[in-house]
C-alpha atoms as a PDB file:
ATOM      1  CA  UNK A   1     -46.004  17.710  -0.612  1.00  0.00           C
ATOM      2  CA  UNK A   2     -44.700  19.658   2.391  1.00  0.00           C
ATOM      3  CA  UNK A   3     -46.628  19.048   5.355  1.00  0.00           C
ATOM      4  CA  UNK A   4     -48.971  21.703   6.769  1.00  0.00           C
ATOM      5  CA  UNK A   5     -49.615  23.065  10.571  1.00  0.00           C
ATOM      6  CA  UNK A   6     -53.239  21.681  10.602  1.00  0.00           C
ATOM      7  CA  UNK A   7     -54.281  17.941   9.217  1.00  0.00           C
ATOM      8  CA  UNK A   8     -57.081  17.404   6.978  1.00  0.00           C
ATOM      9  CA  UNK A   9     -60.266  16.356   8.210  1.00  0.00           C
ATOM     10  CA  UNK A  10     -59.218  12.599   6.362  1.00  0.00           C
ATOM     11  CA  UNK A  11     -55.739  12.819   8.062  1.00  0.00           C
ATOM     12  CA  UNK A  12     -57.259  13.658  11.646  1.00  0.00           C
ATOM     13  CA  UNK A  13     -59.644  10.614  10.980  1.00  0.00           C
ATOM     14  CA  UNK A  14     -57.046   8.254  10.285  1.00  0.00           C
ATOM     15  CA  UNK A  15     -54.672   9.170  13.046  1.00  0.00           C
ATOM     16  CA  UNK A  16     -55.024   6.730  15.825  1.00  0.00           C
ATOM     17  CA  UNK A  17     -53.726   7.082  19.432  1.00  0.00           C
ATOM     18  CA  UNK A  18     -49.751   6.542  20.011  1.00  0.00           C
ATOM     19  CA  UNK A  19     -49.098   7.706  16.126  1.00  0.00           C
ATOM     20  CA  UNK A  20     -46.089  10.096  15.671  1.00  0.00           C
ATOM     21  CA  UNK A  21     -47.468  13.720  14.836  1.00  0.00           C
ATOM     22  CA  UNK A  22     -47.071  14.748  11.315  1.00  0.00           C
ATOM     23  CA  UNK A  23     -44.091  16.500  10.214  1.00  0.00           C
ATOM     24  CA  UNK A  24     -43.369  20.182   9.822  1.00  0.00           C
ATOM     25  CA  UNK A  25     -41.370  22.149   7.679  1.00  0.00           C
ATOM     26  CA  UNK A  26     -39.881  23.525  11.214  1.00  0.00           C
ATOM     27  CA  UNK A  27     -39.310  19.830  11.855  1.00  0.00           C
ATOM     28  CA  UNK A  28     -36.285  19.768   9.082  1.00  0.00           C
ATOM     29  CA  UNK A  29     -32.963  20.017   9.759  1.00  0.00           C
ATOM     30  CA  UNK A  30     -30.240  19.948   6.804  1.00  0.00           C
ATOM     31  CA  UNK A  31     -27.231  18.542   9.162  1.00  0.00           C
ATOM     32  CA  UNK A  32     -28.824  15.920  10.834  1.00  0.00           C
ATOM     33  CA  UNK A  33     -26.113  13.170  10.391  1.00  0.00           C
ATOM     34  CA  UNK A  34     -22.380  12.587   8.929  1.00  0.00           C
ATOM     35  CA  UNK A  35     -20.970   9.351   8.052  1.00  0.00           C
ATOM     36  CA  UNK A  36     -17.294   8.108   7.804  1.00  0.00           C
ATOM     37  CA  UNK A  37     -16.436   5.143   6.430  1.00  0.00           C
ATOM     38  CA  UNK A  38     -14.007   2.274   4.935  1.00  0.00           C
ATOM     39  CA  UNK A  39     -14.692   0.162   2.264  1.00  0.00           C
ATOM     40  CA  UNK A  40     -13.196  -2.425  -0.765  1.00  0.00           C
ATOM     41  CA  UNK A  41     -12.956  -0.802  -3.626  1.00  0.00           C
ATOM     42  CA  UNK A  42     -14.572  -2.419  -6.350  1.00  0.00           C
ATOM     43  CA  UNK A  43     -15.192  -5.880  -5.727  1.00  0.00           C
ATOM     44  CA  UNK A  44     -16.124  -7.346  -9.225  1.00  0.00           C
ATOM     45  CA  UNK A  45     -13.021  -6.732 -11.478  1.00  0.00           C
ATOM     46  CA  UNK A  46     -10.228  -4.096 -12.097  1.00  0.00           C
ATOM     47  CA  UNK A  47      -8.911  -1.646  -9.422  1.00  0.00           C
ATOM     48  CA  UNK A  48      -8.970  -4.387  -6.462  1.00  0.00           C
ATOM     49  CA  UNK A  49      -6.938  -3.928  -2.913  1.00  0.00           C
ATOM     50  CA  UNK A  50      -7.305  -0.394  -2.356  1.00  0.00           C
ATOM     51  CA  UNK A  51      -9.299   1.117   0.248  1.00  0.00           C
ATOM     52  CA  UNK A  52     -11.973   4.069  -0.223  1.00  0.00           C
ATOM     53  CA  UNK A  53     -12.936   6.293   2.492  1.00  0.00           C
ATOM     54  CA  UNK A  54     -16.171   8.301   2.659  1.00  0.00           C
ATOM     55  CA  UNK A  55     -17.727  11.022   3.874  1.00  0.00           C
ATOM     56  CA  UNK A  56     -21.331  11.868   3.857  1.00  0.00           C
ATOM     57  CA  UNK A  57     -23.800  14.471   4.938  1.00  0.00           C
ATOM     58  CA  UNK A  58     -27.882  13.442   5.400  1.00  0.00           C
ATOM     59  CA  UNK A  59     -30.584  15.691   6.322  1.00  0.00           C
ATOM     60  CA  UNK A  60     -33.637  14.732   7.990  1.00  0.00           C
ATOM     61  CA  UNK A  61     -36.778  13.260   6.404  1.00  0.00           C
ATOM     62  CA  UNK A  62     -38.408  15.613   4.147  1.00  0.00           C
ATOM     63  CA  UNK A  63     -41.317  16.887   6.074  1.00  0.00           C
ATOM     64  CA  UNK A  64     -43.986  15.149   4.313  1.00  0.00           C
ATOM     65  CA  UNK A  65     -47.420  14.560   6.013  1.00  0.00           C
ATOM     66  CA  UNK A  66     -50.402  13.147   3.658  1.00  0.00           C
ATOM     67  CA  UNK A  67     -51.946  10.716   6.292  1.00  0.00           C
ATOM     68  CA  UNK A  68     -50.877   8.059   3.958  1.00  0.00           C
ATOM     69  CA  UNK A  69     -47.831   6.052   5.997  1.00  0.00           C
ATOM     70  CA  UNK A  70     -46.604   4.824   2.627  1.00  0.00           C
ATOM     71  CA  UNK A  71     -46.912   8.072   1.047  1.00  0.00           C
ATOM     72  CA  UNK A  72     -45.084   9.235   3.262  1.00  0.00           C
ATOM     73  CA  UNK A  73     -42.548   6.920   3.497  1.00  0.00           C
ATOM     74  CA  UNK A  74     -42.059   7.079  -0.203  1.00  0.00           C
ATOM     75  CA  UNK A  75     -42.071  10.928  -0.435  1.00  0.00           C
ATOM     76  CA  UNK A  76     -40.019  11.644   2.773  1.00  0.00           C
ATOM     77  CA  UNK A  77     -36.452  10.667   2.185  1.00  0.00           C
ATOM     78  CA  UNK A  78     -33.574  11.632   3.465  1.00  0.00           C
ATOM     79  CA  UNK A  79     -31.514  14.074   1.599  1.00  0.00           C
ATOM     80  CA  UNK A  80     -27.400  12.540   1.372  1.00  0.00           C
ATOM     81  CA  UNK A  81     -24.816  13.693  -0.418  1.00  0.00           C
ATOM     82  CA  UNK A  82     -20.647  12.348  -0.591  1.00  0.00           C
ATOM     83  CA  UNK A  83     -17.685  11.330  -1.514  1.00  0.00           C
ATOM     84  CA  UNK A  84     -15.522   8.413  -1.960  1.00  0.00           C
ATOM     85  CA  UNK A  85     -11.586   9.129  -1.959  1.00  0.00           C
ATOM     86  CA  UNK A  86      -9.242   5.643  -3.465  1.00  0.00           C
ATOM     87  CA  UNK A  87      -6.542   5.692  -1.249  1.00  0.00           C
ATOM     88  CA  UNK A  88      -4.378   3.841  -4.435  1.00  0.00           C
ATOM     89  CA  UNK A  89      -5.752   6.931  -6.524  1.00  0.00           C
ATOM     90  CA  UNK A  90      -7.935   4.721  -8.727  1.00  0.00           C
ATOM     91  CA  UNK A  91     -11.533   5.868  -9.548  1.00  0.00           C
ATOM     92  CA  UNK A  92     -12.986   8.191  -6.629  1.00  0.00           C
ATOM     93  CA  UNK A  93     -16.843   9.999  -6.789  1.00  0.00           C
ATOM     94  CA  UNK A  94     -18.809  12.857  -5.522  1.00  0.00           C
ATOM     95  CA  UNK A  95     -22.688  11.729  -5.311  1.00  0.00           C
ATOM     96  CA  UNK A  96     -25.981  12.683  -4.350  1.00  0.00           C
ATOM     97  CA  UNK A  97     -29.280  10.789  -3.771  1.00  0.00           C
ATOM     98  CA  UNK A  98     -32.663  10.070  -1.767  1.00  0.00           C
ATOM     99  CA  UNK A  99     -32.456   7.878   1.125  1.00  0.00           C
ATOM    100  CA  UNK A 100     -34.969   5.429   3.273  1.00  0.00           C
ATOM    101  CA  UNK A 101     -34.275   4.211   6.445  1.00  0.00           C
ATOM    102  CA  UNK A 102     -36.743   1.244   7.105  1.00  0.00           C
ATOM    103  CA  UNK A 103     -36.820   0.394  10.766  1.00  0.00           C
ATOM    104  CA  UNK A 104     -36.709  -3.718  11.943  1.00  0.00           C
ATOM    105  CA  UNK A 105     -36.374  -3.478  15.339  1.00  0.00           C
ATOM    106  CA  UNK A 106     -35.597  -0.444  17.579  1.00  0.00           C
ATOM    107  CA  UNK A 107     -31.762  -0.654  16.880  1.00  0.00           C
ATOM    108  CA  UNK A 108     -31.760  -2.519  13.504  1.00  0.00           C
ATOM    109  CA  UNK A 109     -32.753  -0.841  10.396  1.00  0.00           C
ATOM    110  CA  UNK A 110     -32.186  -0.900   6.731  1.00  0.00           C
ATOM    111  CA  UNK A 111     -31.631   1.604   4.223  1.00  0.00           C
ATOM    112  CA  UNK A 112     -31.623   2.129   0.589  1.00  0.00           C
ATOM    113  CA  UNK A 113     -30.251   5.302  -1.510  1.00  0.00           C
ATOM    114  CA  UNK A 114     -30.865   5.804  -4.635  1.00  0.00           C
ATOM    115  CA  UNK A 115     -29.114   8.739  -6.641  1.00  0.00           C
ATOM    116  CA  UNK A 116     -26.429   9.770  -9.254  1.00  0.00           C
ATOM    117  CA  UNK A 117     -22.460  10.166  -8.769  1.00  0.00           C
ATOM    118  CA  UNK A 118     -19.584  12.404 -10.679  1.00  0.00           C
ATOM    119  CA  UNK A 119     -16.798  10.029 -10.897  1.00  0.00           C
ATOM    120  CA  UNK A 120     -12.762  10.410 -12.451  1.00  0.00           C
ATOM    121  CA  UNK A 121     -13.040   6.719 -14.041  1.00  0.00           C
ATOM    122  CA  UNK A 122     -13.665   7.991 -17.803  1.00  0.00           C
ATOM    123  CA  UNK A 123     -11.657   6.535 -20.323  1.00  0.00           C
ATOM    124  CA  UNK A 124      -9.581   4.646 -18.185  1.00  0.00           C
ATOM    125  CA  UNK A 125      -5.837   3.987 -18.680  1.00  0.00           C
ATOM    126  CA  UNK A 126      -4.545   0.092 -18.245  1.00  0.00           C
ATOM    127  CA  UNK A 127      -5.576  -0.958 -14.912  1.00  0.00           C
ATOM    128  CA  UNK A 128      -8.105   0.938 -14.599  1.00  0.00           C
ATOM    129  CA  UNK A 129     -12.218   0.568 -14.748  1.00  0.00           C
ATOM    130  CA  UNK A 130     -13.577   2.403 -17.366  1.00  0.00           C
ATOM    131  CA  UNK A 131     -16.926   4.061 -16.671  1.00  0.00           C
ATOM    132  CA  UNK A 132     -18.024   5.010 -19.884  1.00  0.00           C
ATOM    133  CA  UNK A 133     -18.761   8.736 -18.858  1.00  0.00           C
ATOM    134  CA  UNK A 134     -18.253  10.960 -15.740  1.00  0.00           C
ATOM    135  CA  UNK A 135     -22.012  10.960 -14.315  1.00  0.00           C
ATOM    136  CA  UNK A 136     -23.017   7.736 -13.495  1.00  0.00           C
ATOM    137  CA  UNK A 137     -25.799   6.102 -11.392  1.00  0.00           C
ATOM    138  CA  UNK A 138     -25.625   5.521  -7.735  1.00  0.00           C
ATOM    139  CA  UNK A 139     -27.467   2.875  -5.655  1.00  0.00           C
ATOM    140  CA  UNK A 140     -26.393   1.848  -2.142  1.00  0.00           C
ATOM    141  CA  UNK A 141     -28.136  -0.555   0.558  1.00  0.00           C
ATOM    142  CA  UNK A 142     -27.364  -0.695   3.967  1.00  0.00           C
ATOM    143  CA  UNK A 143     -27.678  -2.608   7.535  1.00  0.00           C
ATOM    144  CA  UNK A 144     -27.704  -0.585  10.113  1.00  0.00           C
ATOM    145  CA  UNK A 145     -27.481  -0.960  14.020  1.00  0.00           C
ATOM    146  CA  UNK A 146     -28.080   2.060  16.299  1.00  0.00           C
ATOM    147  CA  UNK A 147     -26.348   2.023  19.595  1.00  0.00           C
ATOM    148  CA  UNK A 148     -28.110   5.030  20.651  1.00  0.00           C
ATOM    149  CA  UNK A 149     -29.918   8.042  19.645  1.00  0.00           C
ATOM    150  CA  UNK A 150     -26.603   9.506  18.206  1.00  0.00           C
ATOM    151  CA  UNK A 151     -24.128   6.874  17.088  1.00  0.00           C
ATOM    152  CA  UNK A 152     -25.167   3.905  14.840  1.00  0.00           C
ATOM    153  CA  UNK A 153     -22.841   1.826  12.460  1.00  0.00           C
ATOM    154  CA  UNK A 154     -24.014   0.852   8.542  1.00  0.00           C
ATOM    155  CA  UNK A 155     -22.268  -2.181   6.541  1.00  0.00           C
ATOM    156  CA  UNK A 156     -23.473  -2.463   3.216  1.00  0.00           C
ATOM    157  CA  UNK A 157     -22.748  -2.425  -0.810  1.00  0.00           C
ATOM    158  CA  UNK A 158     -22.675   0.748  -3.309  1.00  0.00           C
ATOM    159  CA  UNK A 159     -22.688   0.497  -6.976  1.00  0.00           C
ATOM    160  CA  UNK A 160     -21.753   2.617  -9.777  1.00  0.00           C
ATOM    161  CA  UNK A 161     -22.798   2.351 -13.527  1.00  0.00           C
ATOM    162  CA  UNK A 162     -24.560   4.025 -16.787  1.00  0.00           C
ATOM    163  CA  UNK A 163     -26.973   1.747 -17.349  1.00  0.00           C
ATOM    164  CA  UNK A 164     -26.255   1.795 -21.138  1.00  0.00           C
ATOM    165  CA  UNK A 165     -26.688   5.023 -20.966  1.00  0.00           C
ATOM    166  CA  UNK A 166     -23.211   6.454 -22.600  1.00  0.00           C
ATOM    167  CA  UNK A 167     -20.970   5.804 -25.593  1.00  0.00           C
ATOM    168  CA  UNK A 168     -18.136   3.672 -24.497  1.00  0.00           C
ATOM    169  CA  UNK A 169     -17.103   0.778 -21.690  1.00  0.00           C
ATOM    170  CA  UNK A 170     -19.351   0.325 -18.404  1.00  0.00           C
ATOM    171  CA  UNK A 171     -16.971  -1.587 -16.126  1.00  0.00           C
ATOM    172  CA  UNK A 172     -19.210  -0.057 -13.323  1.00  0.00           C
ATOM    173  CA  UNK A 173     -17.484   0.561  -9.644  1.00  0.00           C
ATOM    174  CA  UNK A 174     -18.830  -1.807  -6.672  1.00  0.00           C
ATOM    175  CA  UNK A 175     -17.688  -1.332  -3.024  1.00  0.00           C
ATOM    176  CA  UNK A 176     -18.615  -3.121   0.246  1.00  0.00           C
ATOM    177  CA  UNK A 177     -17.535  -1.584   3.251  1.00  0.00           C
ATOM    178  CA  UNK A 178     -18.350  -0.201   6.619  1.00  0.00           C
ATOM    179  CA  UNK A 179     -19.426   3.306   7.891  1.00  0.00           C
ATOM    180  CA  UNK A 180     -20.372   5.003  11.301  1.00  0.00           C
ATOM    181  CA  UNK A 181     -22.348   7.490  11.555  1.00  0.00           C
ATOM    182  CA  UNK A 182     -23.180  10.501  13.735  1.00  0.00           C
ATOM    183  CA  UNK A 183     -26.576  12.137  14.513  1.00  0.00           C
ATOM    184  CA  UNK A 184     -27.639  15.633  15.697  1.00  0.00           C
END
């Protein structure tokens, strides 16, 4: 649900004093942050010792507003979407997915994505993971630290797979690495 200029008589009810005022569609930007990072590429079996690096573009929160903080939490994700380049030229990925940032202090946060990737690790030569098919799951989590209301850095896991989804292997692709990240 996109959020509207005037709350609901429930909404307006529920809102108590020092509560953030409800989203906008005005209040959505598509650039609001880009991420580079490092990472080990695939840490569970073939294709180990190469380096991936990543880039990634998030908007801001979908402008959701139901007076419902879980509501909105859960239908007011962040729009990412990436890449992953092997510096070895093993398997590399394109992806896209819905992220949550869940605050723990003012500076620490996590973050979960959930989405799907395009990857080149189909029917893999020797040495090489074999995904099963092209399009693949994606699900990433995150610890982040902000050093200020631009800059913050994320360390944290990705994983690629099926799920059983597709004829063939599943090897699946998991990295661990490091990104920073820049905000508008």
């Amino acid at each position: 649900m996109i959020a509207s200029t005037a709350p609901s008589n429930a909404a307006a009810a529920e809102k108590l004093p020092g509560d953030p005022a409800p989203l906008t569609a005005t209040d959505f930007r598509l650039l609001d942050e880009v991420r580079l990072g490092l990472a080990s590429h695939n840490l569970s079996s073939k294709e180990r010792g190469e380096v991936d690096i990543s880039l990634a573009f998030l908007t801001s929160p979908l402008p959701v507003s139901t007076g419902n903080a879980l509501a909105d939490f859960v239908f007011g994700p962040r729009l990412e979407v990436g890449g992953s380049l092997n510096s070895g030229g093993d398997t590399s990925f394109l992806y896209a997915g819905l992220t949550w940032d869940v605050d723990i202090t003012e500076s620490l946060f996590l973050e979960a994505t959930l989405g799907g990737a395009v990857n080149n690790g189909k029917d893999a030569t020797p040495g090489r993971i074999d995904m099963g098919c092209r399009v693949t799951f994606r699900e990433a989590a995150n610890l982040g630290y902000r050093f200020n209301e631009h800059w913050q850095m994320l360390v944290g896991v990705e994983h690629l797979s099926h799920a059983g989804l597709c004829d063939g292997g599943n090897d699946g692709l998991t990295n661990a690495g490091v990104r920073v990240g820049y905000r508008f």
